[in-house]
Protein backbone atom coordinates (compact mmCIF):
# COMPACT_ATOMS: atom_id res chain seq x y z
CA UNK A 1 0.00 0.00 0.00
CA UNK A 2 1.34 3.42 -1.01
CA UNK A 3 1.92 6.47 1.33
CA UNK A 4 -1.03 8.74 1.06
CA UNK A 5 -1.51 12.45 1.71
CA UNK A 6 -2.51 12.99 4.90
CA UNK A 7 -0.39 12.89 8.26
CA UNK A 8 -2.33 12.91 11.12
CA UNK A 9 -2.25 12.77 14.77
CA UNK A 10 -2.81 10.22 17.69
CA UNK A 11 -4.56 11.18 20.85
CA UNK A 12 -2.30 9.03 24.13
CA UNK A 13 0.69 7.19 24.61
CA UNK A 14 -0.66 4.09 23.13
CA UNK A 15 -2.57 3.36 19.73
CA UNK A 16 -6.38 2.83 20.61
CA UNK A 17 -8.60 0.49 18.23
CA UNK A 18 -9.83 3.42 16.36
CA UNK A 19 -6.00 4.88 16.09
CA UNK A 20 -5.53 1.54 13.79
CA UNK A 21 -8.63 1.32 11.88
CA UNK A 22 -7.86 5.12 10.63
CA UNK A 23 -4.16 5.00 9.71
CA UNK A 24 -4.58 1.59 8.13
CA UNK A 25 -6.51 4.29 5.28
CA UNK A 26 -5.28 4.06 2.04
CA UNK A 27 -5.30 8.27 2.33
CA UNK A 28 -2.84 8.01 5.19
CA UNK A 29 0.59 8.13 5.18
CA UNK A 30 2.07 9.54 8.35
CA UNK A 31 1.81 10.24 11.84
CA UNK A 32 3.34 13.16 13.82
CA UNK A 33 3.91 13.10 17.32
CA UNK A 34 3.27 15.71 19.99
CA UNK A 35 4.82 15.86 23.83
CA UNK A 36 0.91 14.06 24.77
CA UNK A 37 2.49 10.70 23.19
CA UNK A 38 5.45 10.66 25.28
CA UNK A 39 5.60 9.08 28.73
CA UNK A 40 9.52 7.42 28.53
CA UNK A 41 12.13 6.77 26.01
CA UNK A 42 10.74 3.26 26.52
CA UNK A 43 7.31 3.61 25.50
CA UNK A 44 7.93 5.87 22.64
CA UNK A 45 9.68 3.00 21.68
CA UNK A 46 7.02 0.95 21.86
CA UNK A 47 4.50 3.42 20.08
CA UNK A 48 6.57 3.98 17.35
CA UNK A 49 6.77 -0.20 16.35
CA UNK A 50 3.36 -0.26 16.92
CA UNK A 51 3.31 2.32 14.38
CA UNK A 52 5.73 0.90 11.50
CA UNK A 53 3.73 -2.30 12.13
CA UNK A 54 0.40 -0.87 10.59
CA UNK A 55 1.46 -0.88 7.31
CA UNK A 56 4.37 -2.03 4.25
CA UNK A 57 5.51 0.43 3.47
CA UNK A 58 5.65 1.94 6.90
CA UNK A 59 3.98 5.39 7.19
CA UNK A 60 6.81 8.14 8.06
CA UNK A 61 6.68 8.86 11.37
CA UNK A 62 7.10 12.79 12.48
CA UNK A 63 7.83 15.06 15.12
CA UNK A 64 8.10 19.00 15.59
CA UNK A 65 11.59 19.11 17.10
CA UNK A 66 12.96 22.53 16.88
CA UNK A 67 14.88 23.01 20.12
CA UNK A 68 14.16 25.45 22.67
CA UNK A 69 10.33 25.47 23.45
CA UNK A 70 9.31 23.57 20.37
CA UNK A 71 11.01 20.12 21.36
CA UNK A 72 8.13 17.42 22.15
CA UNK A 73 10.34 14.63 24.42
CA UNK A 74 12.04 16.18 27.08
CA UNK A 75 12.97 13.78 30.27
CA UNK A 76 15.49 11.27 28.82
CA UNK A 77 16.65 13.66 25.68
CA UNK A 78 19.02 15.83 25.26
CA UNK A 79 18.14 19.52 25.70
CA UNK A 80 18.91 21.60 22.62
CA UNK A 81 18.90 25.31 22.83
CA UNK A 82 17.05 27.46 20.87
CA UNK A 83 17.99 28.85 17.38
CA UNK A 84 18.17 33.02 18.17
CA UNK A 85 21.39 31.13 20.92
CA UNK A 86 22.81 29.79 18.02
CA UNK A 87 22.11 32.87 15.84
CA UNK A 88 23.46 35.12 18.41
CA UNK A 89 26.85 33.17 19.18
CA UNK A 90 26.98 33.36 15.53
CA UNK A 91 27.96 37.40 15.63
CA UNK A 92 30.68 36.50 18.20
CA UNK A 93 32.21 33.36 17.38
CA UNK A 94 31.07 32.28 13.32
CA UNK A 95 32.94 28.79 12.86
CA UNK A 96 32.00 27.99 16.59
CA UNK A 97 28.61 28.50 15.58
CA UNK A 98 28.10 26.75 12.86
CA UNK A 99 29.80 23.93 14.41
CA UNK A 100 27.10 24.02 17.07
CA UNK A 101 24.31 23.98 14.80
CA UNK A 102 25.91 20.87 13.30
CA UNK A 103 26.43 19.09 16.28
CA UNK A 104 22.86 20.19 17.05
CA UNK A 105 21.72 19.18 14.34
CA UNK A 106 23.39 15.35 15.02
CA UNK A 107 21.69 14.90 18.23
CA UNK A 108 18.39 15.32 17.05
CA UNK A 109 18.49 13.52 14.50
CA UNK A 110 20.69 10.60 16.34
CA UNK A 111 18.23 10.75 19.23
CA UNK A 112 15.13 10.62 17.40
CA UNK A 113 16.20 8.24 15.19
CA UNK A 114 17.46 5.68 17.96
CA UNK A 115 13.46 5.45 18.10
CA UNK A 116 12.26 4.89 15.07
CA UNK A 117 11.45 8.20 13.95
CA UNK A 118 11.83 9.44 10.73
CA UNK A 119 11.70 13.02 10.09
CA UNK A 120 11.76 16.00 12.31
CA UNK A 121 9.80 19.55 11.39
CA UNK A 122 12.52 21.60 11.90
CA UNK A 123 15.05 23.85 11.02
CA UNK A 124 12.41 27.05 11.68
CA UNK A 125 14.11 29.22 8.84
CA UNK A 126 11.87 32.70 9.37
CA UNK A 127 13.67 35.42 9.91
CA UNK A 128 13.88 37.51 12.90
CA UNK A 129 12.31 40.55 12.23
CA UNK A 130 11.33 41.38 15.96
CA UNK A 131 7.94 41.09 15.44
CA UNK A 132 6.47 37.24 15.38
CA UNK A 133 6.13 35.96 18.97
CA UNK A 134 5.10 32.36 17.65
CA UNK A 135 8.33 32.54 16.10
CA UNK A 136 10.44 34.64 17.84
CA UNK A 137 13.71 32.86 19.89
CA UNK A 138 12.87 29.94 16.99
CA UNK A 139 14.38 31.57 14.19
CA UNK A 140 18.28 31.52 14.10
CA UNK A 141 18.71 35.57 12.97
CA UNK A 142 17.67 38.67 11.03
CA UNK A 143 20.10 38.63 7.96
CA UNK A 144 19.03 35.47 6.01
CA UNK A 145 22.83 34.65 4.94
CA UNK A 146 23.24 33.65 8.94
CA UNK A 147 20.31 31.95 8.69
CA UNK A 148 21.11 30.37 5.58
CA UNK A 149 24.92 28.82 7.31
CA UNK A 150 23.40 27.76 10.42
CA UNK A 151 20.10 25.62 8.74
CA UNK A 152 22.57 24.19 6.41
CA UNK A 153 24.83 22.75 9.60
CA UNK A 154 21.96 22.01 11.52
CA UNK A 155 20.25 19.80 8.56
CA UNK A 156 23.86 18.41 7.99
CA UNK A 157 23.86 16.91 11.12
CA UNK A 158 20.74 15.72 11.14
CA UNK A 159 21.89 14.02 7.84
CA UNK A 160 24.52 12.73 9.48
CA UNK A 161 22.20 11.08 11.88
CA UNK A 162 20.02 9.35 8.92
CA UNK A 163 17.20 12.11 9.47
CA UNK A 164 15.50 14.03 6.56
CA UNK A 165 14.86 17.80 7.56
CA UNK A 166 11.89 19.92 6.92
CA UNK A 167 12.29 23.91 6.65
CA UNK A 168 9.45 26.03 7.60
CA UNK A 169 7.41 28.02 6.85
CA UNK A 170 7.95 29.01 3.14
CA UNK A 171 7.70 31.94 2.08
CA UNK A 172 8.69 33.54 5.51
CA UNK A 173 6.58 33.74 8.98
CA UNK A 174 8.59 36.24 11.19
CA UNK A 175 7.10 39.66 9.78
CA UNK A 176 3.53 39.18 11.11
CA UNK A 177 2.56 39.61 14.83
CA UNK A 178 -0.50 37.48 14.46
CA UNK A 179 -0.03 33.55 14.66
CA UNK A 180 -1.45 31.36 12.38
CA UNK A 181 -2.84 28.92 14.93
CA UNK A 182 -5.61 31.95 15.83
CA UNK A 183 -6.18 33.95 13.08
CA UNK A 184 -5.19 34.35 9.74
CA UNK A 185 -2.19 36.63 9.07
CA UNK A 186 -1.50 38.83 6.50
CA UNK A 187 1.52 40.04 5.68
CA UNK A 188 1.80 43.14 3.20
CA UNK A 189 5.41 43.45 2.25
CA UNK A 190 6.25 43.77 -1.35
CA UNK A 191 8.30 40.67 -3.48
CA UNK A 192 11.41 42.60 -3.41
CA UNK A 193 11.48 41.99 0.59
CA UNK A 194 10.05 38.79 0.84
CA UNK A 195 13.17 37.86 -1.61
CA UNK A 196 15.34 37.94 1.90
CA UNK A 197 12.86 35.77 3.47
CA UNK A 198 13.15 32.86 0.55
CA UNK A 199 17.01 33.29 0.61
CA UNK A 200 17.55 30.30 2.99
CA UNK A 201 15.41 28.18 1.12
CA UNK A 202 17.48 28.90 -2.35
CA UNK A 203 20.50 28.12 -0.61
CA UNK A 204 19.41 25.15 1.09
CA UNK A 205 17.67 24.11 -2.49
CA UNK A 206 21.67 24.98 -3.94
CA UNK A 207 23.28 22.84 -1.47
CA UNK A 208 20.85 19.79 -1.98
CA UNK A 209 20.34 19.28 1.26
CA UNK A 210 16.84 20.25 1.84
CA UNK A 211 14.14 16.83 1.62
CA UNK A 212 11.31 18.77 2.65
CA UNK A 213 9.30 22.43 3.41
CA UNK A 214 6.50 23.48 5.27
CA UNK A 215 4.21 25.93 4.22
CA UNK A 216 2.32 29.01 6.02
CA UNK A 217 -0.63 29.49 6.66
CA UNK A 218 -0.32 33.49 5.27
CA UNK A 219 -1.43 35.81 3.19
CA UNK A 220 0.92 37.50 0.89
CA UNK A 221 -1.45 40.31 0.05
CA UNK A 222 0.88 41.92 -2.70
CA UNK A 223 1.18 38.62 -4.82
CA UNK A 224 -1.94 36.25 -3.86
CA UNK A 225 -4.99 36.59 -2.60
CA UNK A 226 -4.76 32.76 -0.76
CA UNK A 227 -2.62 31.89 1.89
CA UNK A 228 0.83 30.36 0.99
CA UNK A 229 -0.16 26.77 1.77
CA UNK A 230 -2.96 26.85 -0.62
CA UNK A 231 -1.36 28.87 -3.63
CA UNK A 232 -0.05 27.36 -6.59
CA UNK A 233 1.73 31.00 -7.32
CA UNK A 234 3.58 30.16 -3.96
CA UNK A 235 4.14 26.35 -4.11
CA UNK A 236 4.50 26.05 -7.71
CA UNK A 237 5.54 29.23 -9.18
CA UNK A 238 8.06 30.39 -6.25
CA UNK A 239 9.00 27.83 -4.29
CA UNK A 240 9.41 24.64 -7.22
CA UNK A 241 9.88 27.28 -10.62
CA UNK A 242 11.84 30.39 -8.93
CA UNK A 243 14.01 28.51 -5.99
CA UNK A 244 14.15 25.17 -7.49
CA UNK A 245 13.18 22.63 -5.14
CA UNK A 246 12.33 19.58 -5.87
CA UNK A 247 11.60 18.02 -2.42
CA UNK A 248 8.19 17.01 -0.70
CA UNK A 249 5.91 19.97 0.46
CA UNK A 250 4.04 19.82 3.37
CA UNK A 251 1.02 22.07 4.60
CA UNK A 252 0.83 23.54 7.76
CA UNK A 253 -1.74 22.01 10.16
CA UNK A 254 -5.02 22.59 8.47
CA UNK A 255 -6.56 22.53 11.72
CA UNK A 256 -5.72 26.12 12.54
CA UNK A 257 -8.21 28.51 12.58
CA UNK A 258 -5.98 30.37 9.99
CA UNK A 259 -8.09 27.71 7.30
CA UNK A 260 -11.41 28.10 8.96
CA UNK A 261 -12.80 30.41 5.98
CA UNK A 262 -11.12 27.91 3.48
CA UNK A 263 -14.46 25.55 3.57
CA UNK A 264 -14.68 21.85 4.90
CA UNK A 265 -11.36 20.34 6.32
CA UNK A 266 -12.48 18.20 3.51
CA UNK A 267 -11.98 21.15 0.98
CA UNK A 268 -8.94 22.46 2.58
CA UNK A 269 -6.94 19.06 2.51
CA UNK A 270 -8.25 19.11 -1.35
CA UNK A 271 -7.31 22.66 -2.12
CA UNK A 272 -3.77 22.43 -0.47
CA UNK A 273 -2.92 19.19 -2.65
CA UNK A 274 -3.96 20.60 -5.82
CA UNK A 275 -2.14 24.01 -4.87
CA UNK A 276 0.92 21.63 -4.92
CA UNK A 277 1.32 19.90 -1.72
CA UNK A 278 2.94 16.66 -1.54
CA UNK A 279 1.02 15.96 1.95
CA UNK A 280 -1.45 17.68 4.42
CA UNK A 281 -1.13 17.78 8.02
CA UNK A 282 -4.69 17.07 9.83
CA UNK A 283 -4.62 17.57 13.75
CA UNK A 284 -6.89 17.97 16.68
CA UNK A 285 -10.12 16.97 14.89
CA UNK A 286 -10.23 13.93 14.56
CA UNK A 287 -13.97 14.04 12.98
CA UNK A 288 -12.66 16.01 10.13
CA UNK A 289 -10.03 14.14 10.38
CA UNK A 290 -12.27 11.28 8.98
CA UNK A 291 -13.79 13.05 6.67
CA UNK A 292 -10.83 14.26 4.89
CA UNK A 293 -9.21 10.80 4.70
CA UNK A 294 -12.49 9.12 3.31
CA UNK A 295 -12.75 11.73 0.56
CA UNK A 296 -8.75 11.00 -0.46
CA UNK A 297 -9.29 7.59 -0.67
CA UNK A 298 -8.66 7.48 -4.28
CA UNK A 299 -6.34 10.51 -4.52
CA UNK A 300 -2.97 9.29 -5.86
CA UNK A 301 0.07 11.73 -7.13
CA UNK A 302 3.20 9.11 -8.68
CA UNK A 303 5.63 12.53 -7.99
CA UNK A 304 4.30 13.16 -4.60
CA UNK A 305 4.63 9.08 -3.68
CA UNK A 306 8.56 9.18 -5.10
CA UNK A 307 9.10 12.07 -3.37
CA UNK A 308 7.56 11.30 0.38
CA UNK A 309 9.42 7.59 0.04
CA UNK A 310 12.73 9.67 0.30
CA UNK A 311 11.79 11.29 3.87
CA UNK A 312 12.07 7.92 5.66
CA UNK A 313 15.03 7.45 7.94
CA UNK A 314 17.97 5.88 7.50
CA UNK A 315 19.44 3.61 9.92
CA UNK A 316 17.82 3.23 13.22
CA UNK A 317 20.56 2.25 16.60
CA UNK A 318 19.51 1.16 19.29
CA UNK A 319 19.56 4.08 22.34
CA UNK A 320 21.67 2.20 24.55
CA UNK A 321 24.21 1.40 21.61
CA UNK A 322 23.66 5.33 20.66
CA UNK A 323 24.31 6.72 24.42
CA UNK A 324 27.33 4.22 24.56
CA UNK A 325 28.98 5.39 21.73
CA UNK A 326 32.29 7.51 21.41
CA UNK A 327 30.07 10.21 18.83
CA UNK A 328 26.95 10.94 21.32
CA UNK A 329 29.31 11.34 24.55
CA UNK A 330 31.17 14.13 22.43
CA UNK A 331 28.40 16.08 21.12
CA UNK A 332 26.56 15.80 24.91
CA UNK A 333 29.83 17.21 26.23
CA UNK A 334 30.31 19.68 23.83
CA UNK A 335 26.58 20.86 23.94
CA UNK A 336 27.15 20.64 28.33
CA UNK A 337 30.78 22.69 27.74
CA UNK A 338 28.79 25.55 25.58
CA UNK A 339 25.47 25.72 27.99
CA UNK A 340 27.64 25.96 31.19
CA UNK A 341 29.30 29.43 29.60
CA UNK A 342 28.95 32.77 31.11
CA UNK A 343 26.70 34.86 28.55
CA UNK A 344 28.72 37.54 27.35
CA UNK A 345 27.49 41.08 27.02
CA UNK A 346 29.18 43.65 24.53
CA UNK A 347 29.38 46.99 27.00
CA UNK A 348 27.94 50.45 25.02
């Protein structure tokens, strides 16, 4: 059975009846995992079989796992620090930096993968413009070409690790104060800006590093009238013509009220695929949930299907053989060396 479009959520620690029944689908093809799933390394473990069990092949298996606040397993992982940390050691100390975000990068990736996950949502590539709080210590800096050298460690690592990264959220969310997960922004800058806000993404595209994006959920008033996640001027004009990527594209959760005027989640799921997403993210509902998978029963994209296959992970070691090893001691100590520093402060 083939991977199909829609990622959805599960409600405990453990799958429930229903949980099978719904991503046994033929419209399903992942899962993504939230810090309400996690109890212990040990059952995540568990949850995550159960998971790859459902299905041949297995549906990719997902987590948000940014650092800082957005990181959904805590007790038992390693803590990584936010992006603006990295972004900010950056402008004192640019090699040390980078090397960071690599080694960041590694221990996500390593960690996650050591249970059976395959992708992570992450690096947050919006720029800090000083205005988003839903993005705010997330992003790594202002000037995208900081941005662009720290994402491209950070996914390196992660690479390293066996872990395909997803960059978010194309075209650029840190110039709007309102968050998507409320309302729906709209952000009013002209092309010639947002160019600095799709810089990362061409440069991540140029390296060939990049196996997936996120979409926003915003309106770019000056070019479209729909919000990124739904517009083929974004998805396929922009982001596949002008930057060149050739990756999987992923909406945003169509859950958030951001959609609401966008029709049925039914419609929504159906308008972001045709606008050029590869998959839809469905979460929080599971009723619509339902709905949307049972009207994508018979949807079927052969690009989309070749694409998605390349997000699963690569290699998968066992935790204790991972926490053993010579490579996870080194990048804990070096992460432990860095957070134990004083902060330093430049005087006026």
């Amino acid at each position: 059975m083939a991977l199909g479009p829609v990622m959805l959520d599960i409600e405990g620690t453990a799958l429930t009846p229903a949980d099978r029944e719904l991503l046994r689908e033929p419209a399903v093809g992942g899962v993504i995992l939230f810090s309400r799933n996690y109890q212990s390394p040990s059952q995540l473990n568990d949850l995550v079989s159960d998971i790859r069990a459902l299905r041949r092949p297995p549906l990719l298996i997902a987590a948000d796992y940014e650092g800082g606040r957005v990181q959904r397993f805590r007790d038992g992982f390693t803590a990584i620090p936010t992006m603006r940390s990295l972004g900010r050691h950056f402008d004192s100390d640019p090699d040390e930096a980078v090397t960071m975000s690599r080694t960041c990068g590694w221990l996500i990736g390593a960690e996650l993968r050591s249970m059976g996950i395959d992708l992570s949502f992450a690096p947050c590539v919006d720029l800090d413009w000083g205005v988003s709080e839903v993005i705010g210590d997330r992003s790594f800096h202002r000037k995208p070409q900081v941005v662009s050298k720290l994402a491209l460690a950070l996914i390196r690592g992660m690479r390293d690790a066996g872990m395909a990264a997803v960059a978010k959220h194309f075209p650029g969310h840190g110039a709007v104060v309102a968050d998507s997960h409320d309302k729906l922004p709209v952000d009013r800058r002209p092309y010639s800006v947002l160019l600095d806000d799709m810089q990362p993404y061409e440069k991540l595209t140029q390296h060939r590093v990049l196996a997936g994006v996120m979409t926003s959920h915003i309106v770019y008033s000056e070019m479209d009238a729909l919000p990124a996640g739904f517009s083929p001027y974004w998805i396929k004009d922009q982001l596949r013509k002008q930057v060149g990527f050739d990756g999987a594209v992923f909406s945003d959760d169509l859950s958030m009220k951001a959609t609401a005027q966008y029709g049925t989640m039914s419609q929504r799921a159906h308008l972001a695929l045709v606008a050029g997403c590869d998959m839809v993210l469905i979460c929080n509902d599971r009723p619509a949930a339902r709905a949307a998978v049972a009207r994508l029963a018979d949807y079927s994209n052969p690009l989309s299907l070749v694409r998605l296959a390349r997000l699963h992970g690569v290699g998968a070691p066992l935790r204790e053989t991972l926490q053993a090893s010579d490579d996870w001691q080194a990048a804990r100590q070096q992460l432990d060396d860095w957070h134990d520093r004083p902060e330093l402060t430049l005087n006026a």
